[in-house]
N, C-alpha and C. Protein backbone atom coordinates (compact mmCIF):
# COMPACT_ATOMS: atom_id res chain seq x y z
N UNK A 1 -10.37 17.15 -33.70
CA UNK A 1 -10.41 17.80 -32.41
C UNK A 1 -10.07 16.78 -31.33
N UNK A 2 -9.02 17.21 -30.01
CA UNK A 2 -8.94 16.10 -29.35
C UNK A 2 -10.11 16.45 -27.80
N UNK A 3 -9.72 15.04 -27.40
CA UNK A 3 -11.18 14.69 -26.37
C UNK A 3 -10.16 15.06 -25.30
N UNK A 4 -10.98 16.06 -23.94
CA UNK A 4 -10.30 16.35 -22.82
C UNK A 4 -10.88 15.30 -21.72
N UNK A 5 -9.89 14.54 -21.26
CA UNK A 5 -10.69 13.72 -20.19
C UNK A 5 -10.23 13.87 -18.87
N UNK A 6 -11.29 14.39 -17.97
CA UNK A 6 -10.69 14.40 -16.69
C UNK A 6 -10.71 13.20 -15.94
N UNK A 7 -9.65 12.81 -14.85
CA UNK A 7 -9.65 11.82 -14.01
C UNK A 7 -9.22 12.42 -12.38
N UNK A 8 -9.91 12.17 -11.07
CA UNK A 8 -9.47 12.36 -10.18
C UNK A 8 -7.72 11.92 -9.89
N UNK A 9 -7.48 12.44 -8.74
CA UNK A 9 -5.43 11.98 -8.81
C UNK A 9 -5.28 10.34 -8.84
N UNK A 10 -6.28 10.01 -7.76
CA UNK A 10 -6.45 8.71 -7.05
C UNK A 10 -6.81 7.50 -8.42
N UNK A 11 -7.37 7.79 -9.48
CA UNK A 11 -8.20 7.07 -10.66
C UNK A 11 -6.63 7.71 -11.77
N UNK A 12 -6.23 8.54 -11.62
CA UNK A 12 -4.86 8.49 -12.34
C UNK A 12 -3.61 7.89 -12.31
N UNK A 13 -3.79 7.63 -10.97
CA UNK A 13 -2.70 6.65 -10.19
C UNK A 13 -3.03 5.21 -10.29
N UNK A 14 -3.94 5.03 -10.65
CA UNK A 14 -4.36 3.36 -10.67
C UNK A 14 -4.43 2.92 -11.78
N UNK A 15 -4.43 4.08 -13.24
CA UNK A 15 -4.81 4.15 -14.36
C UNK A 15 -3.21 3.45 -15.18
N UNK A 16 -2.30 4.65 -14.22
CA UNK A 16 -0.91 4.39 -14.21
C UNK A 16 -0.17 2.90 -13.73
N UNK A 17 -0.71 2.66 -12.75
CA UNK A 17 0.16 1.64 -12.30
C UNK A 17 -0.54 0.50 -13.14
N UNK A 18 -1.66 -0.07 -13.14
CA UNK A 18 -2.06 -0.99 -13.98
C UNK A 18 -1.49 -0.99 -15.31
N UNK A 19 -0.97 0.45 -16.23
CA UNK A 19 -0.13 0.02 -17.54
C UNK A 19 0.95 -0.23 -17.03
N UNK A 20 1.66 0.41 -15.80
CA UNK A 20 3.02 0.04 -15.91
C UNK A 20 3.00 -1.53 -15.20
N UNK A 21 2.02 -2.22 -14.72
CA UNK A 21 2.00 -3.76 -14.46
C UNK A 21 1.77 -4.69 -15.69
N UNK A 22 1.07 -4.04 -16.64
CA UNK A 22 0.77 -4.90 -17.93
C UNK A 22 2.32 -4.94 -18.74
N UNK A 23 2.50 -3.49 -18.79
CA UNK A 23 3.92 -3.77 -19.51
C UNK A 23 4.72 -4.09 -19.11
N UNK A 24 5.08 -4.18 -17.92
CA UNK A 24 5.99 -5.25 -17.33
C UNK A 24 6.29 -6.39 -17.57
N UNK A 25 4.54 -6.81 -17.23
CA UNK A 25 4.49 -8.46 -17.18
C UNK A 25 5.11 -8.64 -18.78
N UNK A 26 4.26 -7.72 -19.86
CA UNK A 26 4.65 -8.31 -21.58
C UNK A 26 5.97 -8.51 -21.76
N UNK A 27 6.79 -7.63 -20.76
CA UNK A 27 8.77 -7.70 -21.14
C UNK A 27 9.41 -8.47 -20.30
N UNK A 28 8.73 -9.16 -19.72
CA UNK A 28 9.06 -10.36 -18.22
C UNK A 28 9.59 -11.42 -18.48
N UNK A 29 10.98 -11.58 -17.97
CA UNK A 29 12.10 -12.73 -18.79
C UNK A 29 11.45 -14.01 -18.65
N UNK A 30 10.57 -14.23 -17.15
CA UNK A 30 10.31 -15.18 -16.70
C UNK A 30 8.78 -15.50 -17.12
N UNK A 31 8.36 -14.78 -18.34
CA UNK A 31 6.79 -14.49 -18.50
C UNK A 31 6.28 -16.23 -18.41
N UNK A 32 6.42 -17.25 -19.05
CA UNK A 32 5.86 -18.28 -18.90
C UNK A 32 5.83 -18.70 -17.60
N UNK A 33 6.28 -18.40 -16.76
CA UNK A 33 6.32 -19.20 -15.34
C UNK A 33 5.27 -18.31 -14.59
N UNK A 34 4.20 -19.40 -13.39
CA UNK A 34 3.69 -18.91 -13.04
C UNK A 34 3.63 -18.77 -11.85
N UNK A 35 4.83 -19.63 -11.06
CA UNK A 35 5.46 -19.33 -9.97
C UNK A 35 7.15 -19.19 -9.31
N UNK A 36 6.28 -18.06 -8.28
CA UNK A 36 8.15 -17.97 -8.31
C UNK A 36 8.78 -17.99 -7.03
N UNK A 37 9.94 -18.19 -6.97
CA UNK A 37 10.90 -18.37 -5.70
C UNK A 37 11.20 -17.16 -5.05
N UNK A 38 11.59 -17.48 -3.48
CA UNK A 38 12.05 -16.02 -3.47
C UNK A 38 12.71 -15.15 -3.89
N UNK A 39 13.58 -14.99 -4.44
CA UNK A 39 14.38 -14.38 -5.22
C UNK A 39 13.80 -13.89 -6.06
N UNK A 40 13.26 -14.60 -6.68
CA UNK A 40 12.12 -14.14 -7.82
C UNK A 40 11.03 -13.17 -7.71
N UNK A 41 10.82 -13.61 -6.57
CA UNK A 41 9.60 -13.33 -6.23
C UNK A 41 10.11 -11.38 -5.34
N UNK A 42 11.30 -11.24 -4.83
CA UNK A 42 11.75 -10.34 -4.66
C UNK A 42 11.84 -8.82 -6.12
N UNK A 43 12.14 -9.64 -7.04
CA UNK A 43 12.91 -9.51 -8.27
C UNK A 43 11.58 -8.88 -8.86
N UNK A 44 10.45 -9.32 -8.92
CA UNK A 44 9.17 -8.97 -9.50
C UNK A 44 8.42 -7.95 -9.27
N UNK A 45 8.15 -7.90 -7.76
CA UNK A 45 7.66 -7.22 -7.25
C UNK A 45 8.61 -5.52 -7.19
N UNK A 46 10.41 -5.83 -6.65
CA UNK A 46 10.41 -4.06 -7.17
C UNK A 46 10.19 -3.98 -8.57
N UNK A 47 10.29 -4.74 -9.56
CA UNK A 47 10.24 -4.48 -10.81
C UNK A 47 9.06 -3.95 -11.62
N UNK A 48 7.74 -4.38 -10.49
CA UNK A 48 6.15 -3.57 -10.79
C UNK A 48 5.97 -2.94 -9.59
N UNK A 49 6.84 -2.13 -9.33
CA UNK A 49 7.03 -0.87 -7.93
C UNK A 49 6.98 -0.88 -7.22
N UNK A 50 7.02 -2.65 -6.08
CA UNK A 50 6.84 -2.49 -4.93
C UNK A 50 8.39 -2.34 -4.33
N UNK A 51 8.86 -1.90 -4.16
CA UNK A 51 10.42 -2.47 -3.01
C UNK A 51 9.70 -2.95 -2.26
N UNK A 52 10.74 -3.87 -2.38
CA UNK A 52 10.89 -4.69 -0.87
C UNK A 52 12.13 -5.12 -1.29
N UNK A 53 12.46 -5.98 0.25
CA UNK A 53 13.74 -6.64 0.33
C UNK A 53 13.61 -8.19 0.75
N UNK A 54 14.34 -8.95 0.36
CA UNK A 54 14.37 -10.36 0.82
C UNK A 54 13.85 -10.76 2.24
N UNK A 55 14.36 -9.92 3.32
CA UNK A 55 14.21 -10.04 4.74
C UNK A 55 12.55 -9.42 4.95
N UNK A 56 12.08 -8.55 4.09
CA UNK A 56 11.07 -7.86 4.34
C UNK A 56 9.88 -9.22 3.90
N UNK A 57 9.88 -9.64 2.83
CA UNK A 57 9.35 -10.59 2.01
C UNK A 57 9.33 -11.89 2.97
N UNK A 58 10.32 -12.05 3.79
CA UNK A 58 10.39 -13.29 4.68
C UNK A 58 9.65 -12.93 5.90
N UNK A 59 9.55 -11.99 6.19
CA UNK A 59 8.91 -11.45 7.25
C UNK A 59 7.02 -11.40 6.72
N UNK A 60 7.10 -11.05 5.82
CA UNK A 60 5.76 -11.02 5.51
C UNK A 60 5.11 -12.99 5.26
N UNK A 61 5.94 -13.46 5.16
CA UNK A 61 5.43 -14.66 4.92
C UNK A 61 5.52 -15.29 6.11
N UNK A 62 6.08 -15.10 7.45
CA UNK A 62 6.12 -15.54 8.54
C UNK A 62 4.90 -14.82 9.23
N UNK A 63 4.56 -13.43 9.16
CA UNK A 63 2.84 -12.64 9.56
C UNK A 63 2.32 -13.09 8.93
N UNK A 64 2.30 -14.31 7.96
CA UNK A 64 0.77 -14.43 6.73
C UNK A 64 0.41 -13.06 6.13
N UNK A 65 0.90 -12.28 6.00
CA UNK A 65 0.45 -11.20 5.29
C UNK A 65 0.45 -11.29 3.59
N UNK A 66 1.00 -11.99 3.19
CA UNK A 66 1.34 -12.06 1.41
C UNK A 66 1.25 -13.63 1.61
N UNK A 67 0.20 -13.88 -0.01
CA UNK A 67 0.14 -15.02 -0.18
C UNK A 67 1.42 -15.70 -0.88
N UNK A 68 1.51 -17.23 -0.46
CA UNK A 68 2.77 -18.29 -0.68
C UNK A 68 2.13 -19.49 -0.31
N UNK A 69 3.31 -20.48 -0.80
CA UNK A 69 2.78 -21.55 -0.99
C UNK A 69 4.03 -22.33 -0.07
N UNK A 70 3.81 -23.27 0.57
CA UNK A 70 5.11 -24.21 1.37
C UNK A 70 5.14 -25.39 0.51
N UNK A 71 6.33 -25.93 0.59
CA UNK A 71 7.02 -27.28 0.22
C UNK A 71 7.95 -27.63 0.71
N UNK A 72 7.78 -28.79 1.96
CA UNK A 72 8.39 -29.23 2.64
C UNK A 72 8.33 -27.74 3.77
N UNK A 73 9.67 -28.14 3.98
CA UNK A 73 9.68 -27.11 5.95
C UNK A 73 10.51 -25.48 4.95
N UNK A 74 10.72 -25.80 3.75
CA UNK A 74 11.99 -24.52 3.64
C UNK A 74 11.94 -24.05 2.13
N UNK A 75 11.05 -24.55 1.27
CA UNK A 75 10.87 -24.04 0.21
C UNK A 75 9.70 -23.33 -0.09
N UNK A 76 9.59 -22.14 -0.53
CA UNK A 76 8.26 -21.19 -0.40
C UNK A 76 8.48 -20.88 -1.93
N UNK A 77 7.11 -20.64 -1.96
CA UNK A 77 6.79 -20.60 -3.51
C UNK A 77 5.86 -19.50 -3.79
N UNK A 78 5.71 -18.13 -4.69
CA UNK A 78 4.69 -17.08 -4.87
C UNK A 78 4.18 -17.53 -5.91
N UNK A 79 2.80 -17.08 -5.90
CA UNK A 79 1.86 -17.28 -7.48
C UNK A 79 2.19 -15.54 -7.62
N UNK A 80 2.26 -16.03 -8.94
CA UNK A 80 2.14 -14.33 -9.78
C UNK A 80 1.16 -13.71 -9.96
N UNK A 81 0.02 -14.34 -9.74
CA UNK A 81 -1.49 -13.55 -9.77
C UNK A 81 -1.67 -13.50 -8.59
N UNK A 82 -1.36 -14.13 -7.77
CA UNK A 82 -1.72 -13.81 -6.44
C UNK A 82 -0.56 -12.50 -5.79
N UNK A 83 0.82 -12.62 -6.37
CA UNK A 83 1.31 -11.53 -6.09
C UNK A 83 1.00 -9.90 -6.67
N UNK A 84 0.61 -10.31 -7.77
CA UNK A 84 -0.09 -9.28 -8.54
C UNK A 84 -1.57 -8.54 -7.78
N UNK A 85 -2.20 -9.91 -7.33
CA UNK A 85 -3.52 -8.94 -6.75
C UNK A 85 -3.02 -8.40 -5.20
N UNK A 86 -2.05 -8.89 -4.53
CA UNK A 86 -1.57 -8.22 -3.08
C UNK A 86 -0.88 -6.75 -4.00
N UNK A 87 0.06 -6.88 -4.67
CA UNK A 87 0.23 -5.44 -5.02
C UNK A 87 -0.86 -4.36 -5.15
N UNK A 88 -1.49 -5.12 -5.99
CA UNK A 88 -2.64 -3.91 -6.25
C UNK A 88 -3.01 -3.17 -4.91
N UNK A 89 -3.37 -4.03 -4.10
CA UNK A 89 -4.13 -4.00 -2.49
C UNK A 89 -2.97 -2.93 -1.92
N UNK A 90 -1.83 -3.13 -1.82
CA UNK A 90 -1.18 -2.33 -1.28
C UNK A 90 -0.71 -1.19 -1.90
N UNK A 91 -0.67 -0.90 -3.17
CA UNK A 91 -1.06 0.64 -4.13
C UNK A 91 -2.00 1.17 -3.93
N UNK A 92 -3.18 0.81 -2.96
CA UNK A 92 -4.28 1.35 -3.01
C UNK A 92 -4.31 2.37 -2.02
């Protein structure tokens, strides 16, 4: 006999996006690396559903709104767990 399980929309949607972030990450060319460039860091994020765009992403790092890392005056750097937990925040 199978088990009926209900979930509100909101707890289905989060249920969802968390597999489609796990399986992502498992098919992720760049899976050993744990930080990434912009480009990369562009590249990741639509790829676990956020769009964005390069200019949008630069903009957010000039508001402090998304965490990054500086090196020197012109190289910016994302953590992947840290981009991972701002996604979540903004799926919510």
């Amino acid at each position: 006999m199978d088990t009926l399980i209900v979930l509100k929309r909101s707890e289905l949607d989060e249920a969802i996006r968390d597999a489609m972030i796990s399986v992502l990450a498992e098919n992720d060319p760049q899976k050993g690396k744990t930080n990434l460039t912009l480009p990369e860091a562009v590249e990741y994020l639509n790829d676990i559903g956020i769009p964005i765009t390069k200019s949008t992403l630069y903009r957010h790092t000039m508001n402090a709104t998304i965490p990054f890392k500086r090196f020197g005056k012109r190289k910016i750097i994302f953590s992947k767990t840290e981009l991972d937990n701002w996604a979540q925040e903004k799926l919510k």
